[in-house]
Protein backbone atom coordinates (compact mmCIF):
# COMPACT_ATOMS: atom_id res chain seq x y z
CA UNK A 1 -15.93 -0.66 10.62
CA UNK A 2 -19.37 -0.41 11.64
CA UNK A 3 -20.38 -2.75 14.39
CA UNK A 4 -24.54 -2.72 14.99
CA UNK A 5 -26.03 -4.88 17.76
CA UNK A 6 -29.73 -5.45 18.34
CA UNK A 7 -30.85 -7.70 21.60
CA UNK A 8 -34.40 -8.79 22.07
CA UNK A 9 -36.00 -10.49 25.35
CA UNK A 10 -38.90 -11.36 23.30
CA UNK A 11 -40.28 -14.93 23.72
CA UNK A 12 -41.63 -14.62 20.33
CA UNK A 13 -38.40 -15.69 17.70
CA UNK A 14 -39.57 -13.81 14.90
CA UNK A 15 -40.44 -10.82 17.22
CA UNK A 16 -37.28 -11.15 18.36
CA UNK A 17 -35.14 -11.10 15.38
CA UNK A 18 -37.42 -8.52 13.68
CA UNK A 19 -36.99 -6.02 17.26
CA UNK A 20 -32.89 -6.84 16.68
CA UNK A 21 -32.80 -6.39 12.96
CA UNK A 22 -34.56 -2.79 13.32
CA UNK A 23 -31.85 -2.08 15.97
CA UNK A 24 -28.75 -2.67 14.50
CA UNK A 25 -30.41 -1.44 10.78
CA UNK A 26 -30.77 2.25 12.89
CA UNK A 27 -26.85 1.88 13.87
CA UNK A 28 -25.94 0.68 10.23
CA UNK A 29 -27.47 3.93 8.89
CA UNK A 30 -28.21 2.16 5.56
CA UNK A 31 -25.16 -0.02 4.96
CA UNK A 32 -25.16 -3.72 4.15
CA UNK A 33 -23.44 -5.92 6.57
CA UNK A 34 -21.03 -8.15 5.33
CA UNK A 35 -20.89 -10.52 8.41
CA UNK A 36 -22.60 -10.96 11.84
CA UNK A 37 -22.84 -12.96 15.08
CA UNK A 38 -26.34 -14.37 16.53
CA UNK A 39 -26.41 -15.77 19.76
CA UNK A 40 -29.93 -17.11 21.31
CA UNK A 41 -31.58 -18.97 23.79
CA UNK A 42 -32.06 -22.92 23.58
CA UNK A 43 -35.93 -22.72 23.34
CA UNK A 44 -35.82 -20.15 20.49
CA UNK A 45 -36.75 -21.12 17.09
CA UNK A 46 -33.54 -20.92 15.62
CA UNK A 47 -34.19 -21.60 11.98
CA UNK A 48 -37.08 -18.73 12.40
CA UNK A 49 -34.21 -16.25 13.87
CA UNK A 50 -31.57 -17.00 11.06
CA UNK A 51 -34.88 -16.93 8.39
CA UNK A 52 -35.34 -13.03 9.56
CA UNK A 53 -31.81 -12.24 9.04
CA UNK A 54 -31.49 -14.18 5.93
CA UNK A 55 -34.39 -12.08 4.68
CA UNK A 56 -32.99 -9.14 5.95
CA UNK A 57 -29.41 -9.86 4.21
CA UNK A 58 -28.79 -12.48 1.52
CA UNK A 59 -25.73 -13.78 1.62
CA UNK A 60 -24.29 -12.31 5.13
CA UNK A 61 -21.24 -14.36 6.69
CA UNK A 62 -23.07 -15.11 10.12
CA UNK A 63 -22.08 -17.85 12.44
CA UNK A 64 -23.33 -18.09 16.10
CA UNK A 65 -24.83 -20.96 18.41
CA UNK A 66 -26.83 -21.61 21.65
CA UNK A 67 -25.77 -20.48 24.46
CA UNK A 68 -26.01 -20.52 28.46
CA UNK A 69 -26.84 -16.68 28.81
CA UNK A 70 -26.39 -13.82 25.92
CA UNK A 71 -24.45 -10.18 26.77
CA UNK A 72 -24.91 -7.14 24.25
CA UNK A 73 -24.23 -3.41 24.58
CA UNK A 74 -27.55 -2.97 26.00
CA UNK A 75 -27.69 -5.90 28.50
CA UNK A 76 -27.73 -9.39 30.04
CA UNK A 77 -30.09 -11.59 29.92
CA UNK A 78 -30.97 -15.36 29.34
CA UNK A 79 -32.81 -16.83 26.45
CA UNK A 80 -32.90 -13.93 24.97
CA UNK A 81 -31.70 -13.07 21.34
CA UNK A 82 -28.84 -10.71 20.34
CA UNK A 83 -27.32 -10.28 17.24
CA UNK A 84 -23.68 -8.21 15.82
CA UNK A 85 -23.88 -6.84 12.34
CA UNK A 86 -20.70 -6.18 10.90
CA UNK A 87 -19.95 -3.31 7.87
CA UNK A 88 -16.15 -3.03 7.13
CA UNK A 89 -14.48 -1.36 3.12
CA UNK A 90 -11.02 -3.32 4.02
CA UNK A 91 -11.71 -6.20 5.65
CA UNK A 92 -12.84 -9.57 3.89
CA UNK A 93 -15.04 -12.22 6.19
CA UNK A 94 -15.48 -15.84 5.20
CA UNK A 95 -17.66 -18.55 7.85
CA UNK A 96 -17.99 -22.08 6.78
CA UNK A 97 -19.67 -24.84 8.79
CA UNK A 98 -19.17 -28.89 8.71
CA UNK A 99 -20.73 -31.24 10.64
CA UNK A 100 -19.49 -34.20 11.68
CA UNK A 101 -16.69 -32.69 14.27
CA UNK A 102 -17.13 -35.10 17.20
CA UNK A 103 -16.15 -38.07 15.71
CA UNK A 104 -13.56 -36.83 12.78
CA UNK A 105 -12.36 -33.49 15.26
CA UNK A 106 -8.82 -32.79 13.46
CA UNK A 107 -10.39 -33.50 9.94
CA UNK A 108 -13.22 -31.19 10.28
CA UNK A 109 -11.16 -28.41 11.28
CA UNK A 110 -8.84 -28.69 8.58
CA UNK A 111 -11.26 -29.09 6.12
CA UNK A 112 -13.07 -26.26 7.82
CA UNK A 113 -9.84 -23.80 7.82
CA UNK A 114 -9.36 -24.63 4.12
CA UNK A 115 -13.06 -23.78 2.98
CA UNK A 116 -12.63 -20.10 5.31
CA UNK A 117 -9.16 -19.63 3.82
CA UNK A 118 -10.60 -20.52 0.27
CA UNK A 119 -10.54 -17.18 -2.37
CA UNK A 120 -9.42 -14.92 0.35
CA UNK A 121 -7.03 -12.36 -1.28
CA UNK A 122 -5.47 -11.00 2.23
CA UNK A 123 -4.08 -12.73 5.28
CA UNK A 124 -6.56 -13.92 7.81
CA UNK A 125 -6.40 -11.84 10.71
CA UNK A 126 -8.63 -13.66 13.21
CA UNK A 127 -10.67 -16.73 13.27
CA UNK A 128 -13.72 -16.96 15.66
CA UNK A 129 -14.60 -20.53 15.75
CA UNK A 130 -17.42 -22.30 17.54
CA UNK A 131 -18.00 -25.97 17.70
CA UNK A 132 -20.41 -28.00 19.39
CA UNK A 133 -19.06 -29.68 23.20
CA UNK A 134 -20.32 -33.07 22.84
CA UNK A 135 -17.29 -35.77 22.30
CA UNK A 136 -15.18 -32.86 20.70
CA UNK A 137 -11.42 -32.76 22.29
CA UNK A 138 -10.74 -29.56 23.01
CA UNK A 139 -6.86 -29.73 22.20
CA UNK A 140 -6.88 -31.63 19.37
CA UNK A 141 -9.42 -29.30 17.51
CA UNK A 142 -7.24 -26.03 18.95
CA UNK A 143 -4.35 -27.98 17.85
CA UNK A 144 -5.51 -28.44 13.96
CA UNK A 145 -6.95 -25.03 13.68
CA UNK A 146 -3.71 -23.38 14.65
CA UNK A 147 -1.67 -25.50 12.49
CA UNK A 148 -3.83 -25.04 9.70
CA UNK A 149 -4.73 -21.46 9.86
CA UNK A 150 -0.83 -20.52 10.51
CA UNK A 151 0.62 -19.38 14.26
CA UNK A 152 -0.02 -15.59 13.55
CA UNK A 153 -4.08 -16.00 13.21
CA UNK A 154 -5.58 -16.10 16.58
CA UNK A 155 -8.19 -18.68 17.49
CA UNK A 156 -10.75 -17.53 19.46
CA UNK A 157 -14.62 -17.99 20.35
CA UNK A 158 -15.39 -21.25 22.60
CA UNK A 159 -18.26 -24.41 22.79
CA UNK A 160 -21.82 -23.54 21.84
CA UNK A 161 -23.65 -24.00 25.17
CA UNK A 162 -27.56 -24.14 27.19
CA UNK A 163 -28.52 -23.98 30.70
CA UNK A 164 -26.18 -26.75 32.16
CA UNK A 165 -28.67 -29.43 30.96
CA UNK A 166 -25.53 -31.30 28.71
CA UNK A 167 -27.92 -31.94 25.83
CA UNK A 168 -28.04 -30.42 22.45
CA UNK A 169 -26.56 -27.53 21.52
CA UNK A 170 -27.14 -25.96 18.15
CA UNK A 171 -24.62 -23.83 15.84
CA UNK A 172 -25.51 -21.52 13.18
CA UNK A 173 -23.89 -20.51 9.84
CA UNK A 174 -25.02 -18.57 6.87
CA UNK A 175 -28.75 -19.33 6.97
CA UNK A 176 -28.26 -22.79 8.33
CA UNK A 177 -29.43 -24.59 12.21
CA UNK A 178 -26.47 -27.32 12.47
CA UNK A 179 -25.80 -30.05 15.48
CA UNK A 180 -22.21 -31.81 15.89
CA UNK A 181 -20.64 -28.99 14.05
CA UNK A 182 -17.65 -26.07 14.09
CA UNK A 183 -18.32 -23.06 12.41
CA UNK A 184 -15.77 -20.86 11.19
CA UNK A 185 -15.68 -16.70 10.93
CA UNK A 186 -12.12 -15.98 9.62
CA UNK A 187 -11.86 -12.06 8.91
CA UNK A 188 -8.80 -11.06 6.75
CA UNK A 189 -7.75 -7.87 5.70
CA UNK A 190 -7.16 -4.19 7.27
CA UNK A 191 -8.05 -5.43 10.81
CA UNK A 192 -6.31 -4.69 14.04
CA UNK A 193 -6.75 -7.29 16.97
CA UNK A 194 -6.14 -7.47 20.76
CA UNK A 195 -7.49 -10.69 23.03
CA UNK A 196 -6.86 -10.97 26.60
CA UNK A 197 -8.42 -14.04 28.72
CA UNK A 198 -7.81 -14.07 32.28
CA UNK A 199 -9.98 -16.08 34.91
CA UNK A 200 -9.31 -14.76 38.64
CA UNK A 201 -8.50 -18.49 39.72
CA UNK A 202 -5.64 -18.76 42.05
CA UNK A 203 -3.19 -21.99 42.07
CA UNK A 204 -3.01 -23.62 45.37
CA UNK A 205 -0.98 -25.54 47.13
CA UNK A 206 2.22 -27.63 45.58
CA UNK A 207 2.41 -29.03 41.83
CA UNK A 208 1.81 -32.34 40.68
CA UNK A 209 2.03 -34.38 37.57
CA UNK A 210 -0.58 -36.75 35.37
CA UNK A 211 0.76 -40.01 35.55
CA UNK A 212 -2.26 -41.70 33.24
CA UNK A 213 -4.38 -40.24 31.77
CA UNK A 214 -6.58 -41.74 28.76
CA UNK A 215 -8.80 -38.50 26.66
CA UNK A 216 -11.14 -36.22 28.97
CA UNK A 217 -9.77 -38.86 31.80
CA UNK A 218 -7.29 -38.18 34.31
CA UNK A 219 -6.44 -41.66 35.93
CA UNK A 220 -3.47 -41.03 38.52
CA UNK A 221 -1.55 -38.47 39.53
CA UNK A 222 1.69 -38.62 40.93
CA UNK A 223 1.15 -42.47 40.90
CA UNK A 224 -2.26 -42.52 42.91
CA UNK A 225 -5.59 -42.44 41.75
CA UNK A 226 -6.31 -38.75 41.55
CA UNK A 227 -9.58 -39.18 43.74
CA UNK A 228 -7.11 -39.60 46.77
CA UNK A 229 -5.27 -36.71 45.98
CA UNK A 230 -8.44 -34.64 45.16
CA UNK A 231 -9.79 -35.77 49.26
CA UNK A 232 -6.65 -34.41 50.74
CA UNK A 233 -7.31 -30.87 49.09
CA UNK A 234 -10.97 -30.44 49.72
CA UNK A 235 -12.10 -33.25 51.87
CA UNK A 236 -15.54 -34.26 49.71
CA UNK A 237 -15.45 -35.34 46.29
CA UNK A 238 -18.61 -33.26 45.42
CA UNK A 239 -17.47 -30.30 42.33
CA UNK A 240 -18.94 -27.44 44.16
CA UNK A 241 -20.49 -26.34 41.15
CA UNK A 242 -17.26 -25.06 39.37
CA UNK A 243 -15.69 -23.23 41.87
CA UNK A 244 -12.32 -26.49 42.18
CA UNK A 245 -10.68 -26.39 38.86
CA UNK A 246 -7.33 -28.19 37.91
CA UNK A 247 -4.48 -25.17 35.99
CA UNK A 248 -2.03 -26.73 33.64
CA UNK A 249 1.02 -25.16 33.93
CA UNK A 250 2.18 -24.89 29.67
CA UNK A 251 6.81 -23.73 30.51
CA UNK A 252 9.33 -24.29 32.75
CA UNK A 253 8.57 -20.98 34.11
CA UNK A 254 5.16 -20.13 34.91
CA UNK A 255 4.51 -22.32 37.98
CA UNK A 256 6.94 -19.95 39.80
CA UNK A 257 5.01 -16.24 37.99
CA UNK A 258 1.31 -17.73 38.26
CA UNK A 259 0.36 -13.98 37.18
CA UNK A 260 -3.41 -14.48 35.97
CA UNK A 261 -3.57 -16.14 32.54
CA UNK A 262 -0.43 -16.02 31.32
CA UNK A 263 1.09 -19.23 32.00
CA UNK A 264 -1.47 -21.74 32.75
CA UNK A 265 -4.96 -22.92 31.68
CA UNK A 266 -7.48 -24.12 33.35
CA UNK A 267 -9.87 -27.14 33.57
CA UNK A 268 -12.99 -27.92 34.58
CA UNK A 269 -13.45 -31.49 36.61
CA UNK A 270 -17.25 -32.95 34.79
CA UNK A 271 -17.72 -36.43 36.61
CA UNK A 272 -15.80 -39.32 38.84
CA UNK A 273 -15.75 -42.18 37.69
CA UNK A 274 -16.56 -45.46 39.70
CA UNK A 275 -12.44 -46.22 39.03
CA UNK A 276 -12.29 -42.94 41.36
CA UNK A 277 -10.63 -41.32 37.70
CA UNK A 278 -12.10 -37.86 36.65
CA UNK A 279 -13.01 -36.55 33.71
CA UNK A 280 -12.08 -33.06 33.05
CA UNK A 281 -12.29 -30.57 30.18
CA UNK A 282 -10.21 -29.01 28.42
CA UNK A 283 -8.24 -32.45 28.35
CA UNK A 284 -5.19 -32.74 30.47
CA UNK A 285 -2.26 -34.73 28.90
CA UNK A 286 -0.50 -37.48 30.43
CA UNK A 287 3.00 -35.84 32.06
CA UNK A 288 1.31 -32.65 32.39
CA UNK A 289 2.21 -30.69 35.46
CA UNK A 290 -0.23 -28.94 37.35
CA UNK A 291 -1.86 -27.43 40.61
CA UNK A 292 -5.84 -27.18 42.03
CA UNK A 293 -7.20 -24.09 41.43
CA UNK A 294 -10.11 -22.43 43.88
CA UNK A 295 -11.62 -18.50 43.68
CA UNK A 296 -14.53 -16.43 45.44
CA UNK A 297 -16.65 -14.31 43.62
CA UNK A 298 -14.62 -11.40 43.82
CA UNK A 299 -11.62 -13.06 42.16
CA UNK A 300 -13.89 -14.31 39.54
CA UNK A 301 -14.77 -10.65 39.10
CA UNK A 302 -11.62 -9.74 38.92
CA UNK A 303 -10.74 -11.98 36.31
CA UNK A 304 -13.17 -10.48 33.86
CA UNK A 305 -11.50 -7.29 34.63
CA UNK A 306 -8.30 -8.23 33.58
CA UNK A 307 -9.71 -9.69 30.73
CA UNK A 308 -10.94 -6.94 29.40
CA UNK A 309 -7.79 -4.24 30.57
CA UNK A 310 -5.41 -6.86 28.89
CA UNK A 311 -7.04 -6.41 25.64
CA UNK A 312 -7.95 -2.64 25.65
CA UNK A 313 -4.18 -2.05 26.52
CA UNK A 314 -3.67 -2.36 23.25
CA UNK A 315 -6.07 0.48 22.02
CA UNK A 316 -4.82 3.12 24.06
CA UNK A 317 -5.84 6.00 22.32
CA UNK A 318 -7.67 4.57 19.23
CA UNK A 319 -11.01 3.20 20.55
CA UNK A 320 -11.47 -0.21 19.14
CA UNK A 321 -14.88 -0.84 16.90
CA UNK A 322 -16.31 -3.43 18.39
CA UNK A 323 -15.44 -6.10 21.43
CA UNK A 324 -16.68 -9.55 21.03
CA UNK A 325 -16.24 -11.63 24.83
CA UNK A 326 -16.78 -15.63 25.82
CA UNK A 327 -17.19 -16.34 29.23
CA UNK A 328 -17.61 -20.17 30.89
CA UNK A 329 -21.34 -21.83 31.77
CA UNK A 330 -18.76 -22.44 35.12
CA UNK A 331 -18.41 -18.94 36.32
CA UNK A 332 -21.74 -18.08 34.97
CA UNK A 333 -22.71 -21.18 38.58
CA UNK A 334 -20.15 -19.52 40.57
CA UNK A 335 -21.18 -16.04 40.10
CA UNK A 336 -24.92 -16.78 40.33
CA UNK A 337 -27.01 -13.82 41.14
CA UNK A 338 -24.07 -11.73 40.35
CA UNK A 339 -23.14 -12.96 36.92
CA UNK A 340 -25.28 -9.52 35.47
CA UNK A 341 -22.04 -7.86 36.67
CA UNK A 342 -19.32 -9.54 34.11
CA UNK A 343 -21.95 -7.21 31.65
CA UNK A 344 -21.08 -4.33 34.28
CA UNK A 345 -17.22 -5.02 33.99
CA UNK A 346 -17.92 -4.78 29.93
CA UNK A 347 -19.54 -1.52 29.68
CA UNK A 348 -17.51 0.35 32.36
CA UNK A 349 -14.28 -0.79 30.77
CA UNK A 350 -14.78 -0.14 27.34
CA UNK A 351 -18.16 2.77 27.49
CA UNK A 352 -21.29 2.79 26.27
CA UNK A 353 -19.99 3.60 22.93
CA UNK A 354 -18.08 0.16 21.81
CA UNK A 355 -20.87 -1.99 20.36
CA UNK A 356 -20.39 -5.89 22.50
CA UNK A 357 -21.34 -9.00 21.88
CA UNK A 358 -20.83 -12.33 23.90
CA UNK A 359 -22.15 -15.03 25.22
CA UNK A 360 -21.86 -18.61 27.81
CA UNK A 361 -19.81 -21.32 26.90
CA UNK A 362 -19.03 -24.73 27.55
CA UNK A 363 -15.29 -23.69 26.84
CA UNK A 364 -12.80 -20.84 25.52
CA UNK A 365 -10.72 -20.38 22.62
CA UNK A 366 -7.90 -18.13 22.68
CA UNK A 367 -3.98 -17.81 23.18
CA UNK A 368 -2.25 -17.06 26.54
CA UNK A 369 -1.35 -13.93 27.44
CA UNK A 370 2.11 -12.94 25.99
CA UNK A 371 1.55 -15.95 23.18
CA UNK A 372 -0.08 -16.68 19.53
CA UNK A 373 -0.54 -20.09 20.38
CA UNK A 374 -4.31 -20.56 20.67
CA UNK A 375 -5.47 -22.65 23.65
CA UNK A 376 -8.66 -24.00 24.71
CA UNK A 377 -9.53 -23.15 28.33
CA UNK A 378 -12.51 -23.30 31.31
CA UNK A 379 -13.91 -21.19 33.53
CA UNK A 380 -12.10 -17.99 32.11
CA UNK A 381 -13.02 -14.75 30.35
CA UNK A 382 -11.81 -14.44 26.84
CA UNK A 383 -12.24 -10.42 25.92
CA UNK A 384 -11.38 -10.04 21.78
CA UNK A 385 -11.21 -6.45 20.37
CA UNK A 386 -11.05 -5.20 16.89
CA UNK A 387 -10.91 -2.35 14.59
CA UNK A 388 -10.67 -1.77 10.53
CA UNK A 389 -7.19 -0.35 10.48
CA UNK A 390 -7.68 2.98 8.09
């Protein structure tokens, strides 16, 4: 497989897609791309950006979306423009789009599965979804896309995102600017895979269970209304910017392991609610067990580094082709000032070499360490490898 990348900071959108078109078309060496990823800044003209690649490449399999913050081979930056060109012989790439996916979640990703999986003559190998945030619950849409695409297809990819404002997001498929929609990328064929997602938030004090909870709401817990038990943890009900989060404990034996990732998700607390109830995301189901979650900087760090060691283990000795990575809008606000160095983790990791693409989300796809069960998650770092297996 050849993997191109081309990331402009030009303010300009057509300058911008034209500056990453004549990048990747210099790594591509004259072959067409079959598929691609295009991730931009909210003030771009998007319909402009997927014009020049349209242009470029009839007919190219390209999803993408918004985003808080875009990460490439060459950089970081923010409303900038970076696009992934992909040119594989044995593998097969299908992206569909529907709108709609807030209000009819579980129907829009079956019918969304079914259009990817349509006239595919191999087994799916990995699905890279991204839907719109707004209304969409998170575990119901995992949930359908799982079941539908079969337990041995990972899920991965997360929310389309902007700069923390909570208004419109925009997703893009095959030529297309969509709101209130999942896009699909399902790749099938000769492909070899490896995820990790890891976060560097540590569990903290004892566990406790969701007594009522009612969609993104968490009512009581362990009987009271979780407001009270949030004060005895931290004192102030302020959400100090993402750096509290809530990790849902998924077997019997992970609250005793708590290694990092691999046997507990976490979410992000949005809002109180004048009933002193809190909305979270990903959801948290009634009878859930769980524990707060804090972490510095430095743990945050070290979460993208696990990330991405989890998921090269599994190239030792065969480089993989390219590395595609979702981090959360939330440790984007922790990390501040330092979030250029998640980029850092990237490139030392994996070289200069390994063409990269990610961007800022309002929310991870992918499955647990040591599992093929896709999860949605907050506040981690989801690190996806791949390779055409020749």
């Amino acid at each position: 497989m050849i993997a191109a990348t081309g990331h402009s900071e030009d303010l300009d959108s057509v300058d911008a897609i034209e500056e990453a078109l004549n990048r990747c078309a210099e790594m591509l060496a004259g072959k067409t791309p079959q598929a691609g990823f295009l991730y931009a800044g909210i003030d771009h003209d998007h319909q402009a950006l997927l014009d020049g690649v349209e242009e470029k490449y009839p007919g190219i399999q390209l999803i993408g979306s918004t985003t808080h913050g875009e990460l490439s081979t060459e950089s970081f930056a923010e409303d900038s423009v970076v696009l992934m060109l992909l040119h594989a012989e044995e593998i097969t790439f299908r992206a569909v789009a529907l709108e709609g996916v807030a209000a009819r979640t579980e129907e829009i990703a079956r019918r969304a599965v079914s259009g990817a999986l349509e006239g595919l003559d191999d087994p799916g190998r990995l699905c890279i979804a991204i839907s719109d945030p707004h209304g969409v619950d998170s575990t119901a849409l995992m949930g359908t896309l799982v079941d539908a695409l079969g337990h041995g297809i990972p899920v991965c990819g997360g929310f389309a995102s902007e700069p923390l404002r909570w208004e419109e997001t925009y997703q893009f498929c095959n030529g297309k600017v969509f709101q209130d929609a999942l896009v699909l990328l399902v790749m099938a064929g000769s492909l070899r895979v490896s995820t990790g997602v890891a976060s560097g938030w540590e569990p903290m004090g004892g566990e406790h269970r969701v007594t009522d909870a009612e969609g993104l709401t968490i009512k009581s817990v362990d009987g009271e209304p979780v407001r009270d038990v949030w004060l005895r943890y931290f004192g102030s009900d302020l959400l100090t910017g993402g750096r509290h989060m809530l990790a849902t404990y998924v077997d019997a034996e992970s609250v005793s392991s708590d290694a990092d990732g691999a046997g507990f998700y976490l979410s992000a607390p949005l809002d109180w609610k004048d009933d002193r109830s809190l909305v979270v995301s990903p959801p948290i189901a009634r009878g859930s067990r769980f524990r707060f979650a804090d972490a510095t900087r430095e743990q945050v760090l070290s979460g993208a580094e696990s990330s991405v060691a989890q998921a090269a283990r599994a190239f030792e000795g065969s480089p993989p082709d390219a590395g595609l990575f979702f981090s959360c809008a939330g440790r984007h606000a922790v990390l501040g000032t330092r979030v250029e160095q998640e980029y850092d983790i990237v490139r030392n990791r994996l070289g200069a070499t390994v063409p990269t693409i990610g961007f800022y989300t309002y929310g991870e796809f992918c499955p647990l360490t040591g599992s093929v069960i896709s999860r949605a998650h907050g506040a981690t770092f989801v690190s996806v490898l791949i390779a055409e297996d020749v």
